[in-house]
Every structure is written in structure tokens, then in C-alpha cells.
Protein backbone atom coordinates (compact mmCIF):
# COMPACT_ATOMS: atom_id res chain seq x y z
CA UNK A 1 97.12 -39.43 -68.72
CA UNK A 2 96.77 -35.85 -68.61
CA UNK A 3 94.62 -34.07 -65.53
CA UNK A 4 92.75 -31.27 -66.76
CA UNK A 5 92.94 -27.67 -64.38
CA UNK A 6 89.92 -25.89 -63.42
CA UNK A 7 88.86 -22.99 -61.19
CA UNK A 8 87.16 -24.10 -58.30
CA UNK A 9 83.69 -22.05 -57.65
CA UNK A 10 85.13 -20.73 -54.12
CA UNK A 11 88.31 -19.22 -56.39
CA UNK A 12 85.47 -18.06 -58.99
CA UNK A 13 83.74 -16.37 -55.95
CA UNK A 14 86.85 -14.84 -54.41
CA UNK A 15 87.30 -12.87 -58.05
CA UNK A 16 84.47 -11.59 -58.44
CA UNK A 17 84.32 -10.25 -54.86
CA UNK A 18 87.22 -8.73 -55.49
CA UNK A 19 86.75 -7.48 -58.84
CA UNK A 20 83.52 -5.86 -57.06
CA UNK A 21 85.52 -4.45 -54.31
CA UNK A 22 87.53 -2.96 -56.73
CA UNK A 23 84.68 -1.55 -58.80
CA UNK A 24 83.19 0.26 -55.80
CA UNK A 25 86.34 1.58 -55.28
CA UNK A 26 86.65 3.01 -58.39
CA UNK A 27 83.07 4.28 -59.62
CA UNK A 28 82.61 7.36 -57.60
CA UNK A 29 86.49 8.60 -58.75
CA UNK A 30 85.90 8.21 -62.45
CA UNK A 31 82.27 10.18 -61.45
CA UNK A 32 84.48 13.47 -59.85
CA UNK A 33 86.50 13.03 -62.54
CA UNK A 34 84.11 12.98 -65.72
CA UNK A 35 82.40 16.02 -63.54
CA UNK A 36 86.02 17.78 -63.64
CA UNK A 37 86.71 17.20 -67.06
CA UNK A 38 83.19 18.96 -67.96
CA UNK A 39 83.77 21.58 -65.89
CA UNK A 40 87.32 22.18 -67.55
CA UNK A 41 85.63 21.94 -70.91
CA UNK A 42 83.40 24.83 -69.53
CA UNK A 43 86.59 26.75 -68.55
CA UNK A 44 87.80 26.36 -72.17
CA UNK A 45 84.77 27.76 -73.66
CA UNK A 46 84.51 30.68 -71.44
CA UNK A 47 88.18 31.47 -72.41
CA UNK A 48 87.95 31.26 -75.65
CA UNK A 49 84.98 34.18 -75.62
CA UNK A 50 87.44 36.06 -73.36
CA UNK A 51 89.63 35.79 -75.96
CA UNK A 52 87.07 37.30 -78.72
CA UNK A 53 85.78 39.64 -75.94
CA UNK A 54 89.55 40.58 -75.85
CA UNK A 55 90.18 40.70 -79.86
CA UNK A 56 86.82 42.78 -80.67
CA UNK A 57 87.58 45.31 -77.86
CA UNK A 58 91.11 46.54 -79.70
CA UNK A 59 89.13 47.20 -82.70
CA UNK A 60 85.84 48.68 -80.89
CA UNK A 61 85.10 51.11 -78.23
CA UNK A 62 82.96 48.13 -76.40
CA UNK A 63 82.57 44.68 -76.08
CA UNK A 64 80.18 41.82 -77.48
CA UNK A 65 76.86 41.42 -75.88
CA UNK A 66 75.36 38.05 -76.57
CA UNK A 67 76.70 34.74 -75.94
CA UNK A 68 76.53 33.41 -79.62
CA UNK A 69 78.43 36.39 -80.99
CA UNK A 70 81.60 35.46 -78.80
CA UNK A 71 80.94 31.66 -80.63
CA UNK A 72 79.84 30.59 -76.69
CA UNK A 73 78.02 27.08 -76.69
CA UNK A 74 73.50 27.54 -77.27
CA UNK A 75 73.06 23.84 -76.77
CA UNK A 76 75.35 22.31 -74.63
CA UNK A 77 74.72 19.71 -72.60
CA UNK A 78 75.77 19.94 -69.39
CA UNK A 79 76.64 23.82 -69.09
CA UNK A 80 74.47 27.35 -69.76
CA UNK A 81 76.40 30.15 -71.45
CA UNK A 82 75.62 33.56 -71.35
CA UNK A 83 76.68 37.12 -70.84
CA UNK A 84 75.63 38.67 -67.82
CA UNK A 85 76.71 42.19 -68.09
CA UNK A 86 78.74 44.70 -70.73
CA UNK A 87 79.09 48.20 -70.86
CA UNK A 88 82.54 50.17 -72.52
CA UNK A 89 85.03 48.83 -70.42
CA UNK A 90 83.52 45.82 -68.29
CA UNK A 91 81.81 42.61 -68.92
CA UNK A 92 80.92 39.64 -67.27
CA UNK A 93 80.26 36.09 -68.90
CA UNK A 94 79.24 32.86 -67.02
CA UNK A 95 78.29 28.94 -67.13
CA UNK A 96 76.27 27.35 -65.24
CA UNK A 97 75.78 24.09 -64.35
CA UNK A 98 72.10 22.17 -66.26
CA UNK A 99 70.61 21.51 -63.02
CA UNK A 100 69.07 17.91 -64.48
CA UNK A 101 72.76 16.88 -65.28
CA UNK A 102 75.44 15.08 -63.76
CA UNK A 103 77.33 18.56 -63.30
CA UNK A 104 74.70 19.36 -60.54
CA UNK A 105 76.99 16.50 -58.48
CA UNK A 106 79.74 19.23 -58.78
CA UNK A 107 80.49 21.27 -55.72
CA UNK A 108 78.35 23.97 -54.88
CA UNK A 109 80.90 26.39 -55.36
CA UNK A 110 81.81 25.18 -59.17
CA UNK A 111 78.55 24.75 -60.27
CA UNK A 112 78.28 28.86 -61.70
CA UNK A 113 81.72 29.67 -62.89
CA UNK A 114 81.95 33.72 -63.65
CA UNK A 115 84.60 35.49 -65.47
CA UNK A 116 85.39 38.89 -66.29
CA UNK A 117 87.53 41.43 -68.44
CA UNK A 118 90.24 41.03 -65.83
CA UNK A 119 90.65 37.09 -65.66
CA UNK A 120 89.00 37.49 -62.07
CA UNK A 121 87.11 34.37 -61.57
CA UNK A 122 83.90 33.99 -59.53
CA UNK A 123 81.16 32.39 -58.28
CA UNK A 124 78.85 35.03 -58.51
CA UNK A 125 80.32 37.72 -59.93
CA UNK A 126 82.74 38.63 -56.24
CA UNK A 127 83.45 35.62 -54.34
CA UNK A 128 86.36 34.57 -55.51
CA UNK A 129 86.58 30.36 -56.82
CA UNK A 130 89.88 29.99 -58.92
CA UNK A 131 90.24 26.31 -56.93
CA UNK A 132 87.71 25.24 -58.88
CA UNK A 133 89.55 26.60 -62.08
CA UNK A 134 92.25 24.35 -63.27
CA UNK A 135 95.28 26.40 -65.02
């Protein structure tokens, strides 16, 4: 005769402790790293409008002055894009973090990310936050 196998409920138990272990192990890195991922995605966008910034300046005496000219995001959902300053040789473009989004869990230091004319990033325009840049 043949003797069926089963799982005991104690070896039941013992998974799914440890499958919840592992779980609460996990979460909060897949968080930072969804938040990281946005921010890159941010990153992107603001290079890309360097890039245009960079392209309409060889062909013009200035620069672009609004954010949907340089093809920067209106909508998006987890970042603000706009141009902060411009004049004939400078300009200044940023993205912020949507305070009522997951971004705001980003650190306080990568929540505005500035860029200029000169690659220099910021986090306000002077303080200098290329760790929070990923190249």
C-alpha cells in the first residue's frame, strides 16, 4: 500500500515565517530602488532639454525659455519640470520632487535636482549634489 506525504502545519508555519522574514527584508529595498529609478528617469529628461538647450543655442543668440519648448514633461507624475532662469549665455532648468508622491521618500538632498548650461548639478542652483546623479 502506498503512504501518501503531506506537509505538516508546523512545516506550513515555518514557510511562511520565513517567506515573511524574507518579505520584510526585501520591501523597503525595492522602495529606494523604484524611488532611484524615478529619479534617474528625471535625470534623463532634464538631459535631454540640455541637449535641445544645447542644439537651439548654436543656431540662436539665446536659449529656450519654457519647459514645454525643450519637450520637458507638463504632466508627470512624480516630478515638476521647469526652467528657472535664461538669459544669452546662462540657464537653469530643474525637477522637483510632487510632494504627495512616493519621490517625497527620496533624500532631502535629491528631491530638487538643478542643472545648468555647464553640466553643474545642484540642489538649489549652488550646492553641489552629483551623488544623487547616477552617470
Amino acid at each position: 500500500m502506498k503512504q501518501a506525504f503531506a506537509f505538516s502545519l508546523v512545516e506550513l508555519l515555518v514557510v511562511v515565517f520565513i517567506l515573511a522574514v524574507l518579505s520584510t527584508i526585501a520591501y523597503p529595498s525595492y522602495q529606494q530602488f523604484v524611488v532611484k529609478t524615478r529619479r534617474a528617469e528625471a535625470q534623463s529628461e532634464l538631459t535631454k532639454a540640455q541637449v535641445t538647450q544645447s542644439s537651439y543655442h548654436i543656431l540662436n543668440p539665446s536659449y529656450l525659455l519654457d519647459a514645454e519648448s525643450l519637450g520637458l514633461p507638463l504632466n508627470h507624475d512624480f516630478y515638476r519640470f521647469s526652467v528657472v532662469s535664461v538669459s544669452t549665455h546662462i540657464y537653469l532648468m530643474k525637477a522637483e520632487a510632487k510632494s504627495a508622491t512616493s519621490q517625497s521618500n527620496d533624500e532631502i538632498s535629491c528631491q530638487t535636482l538643478y542643472i545648468d548650461q555647464d553640466n553643474n548639478k545642484t540642489r538649489d542652483g549652488v550646492l553641489d549634489n552629483s551623488e544623487c546623479w547616477q552617470d
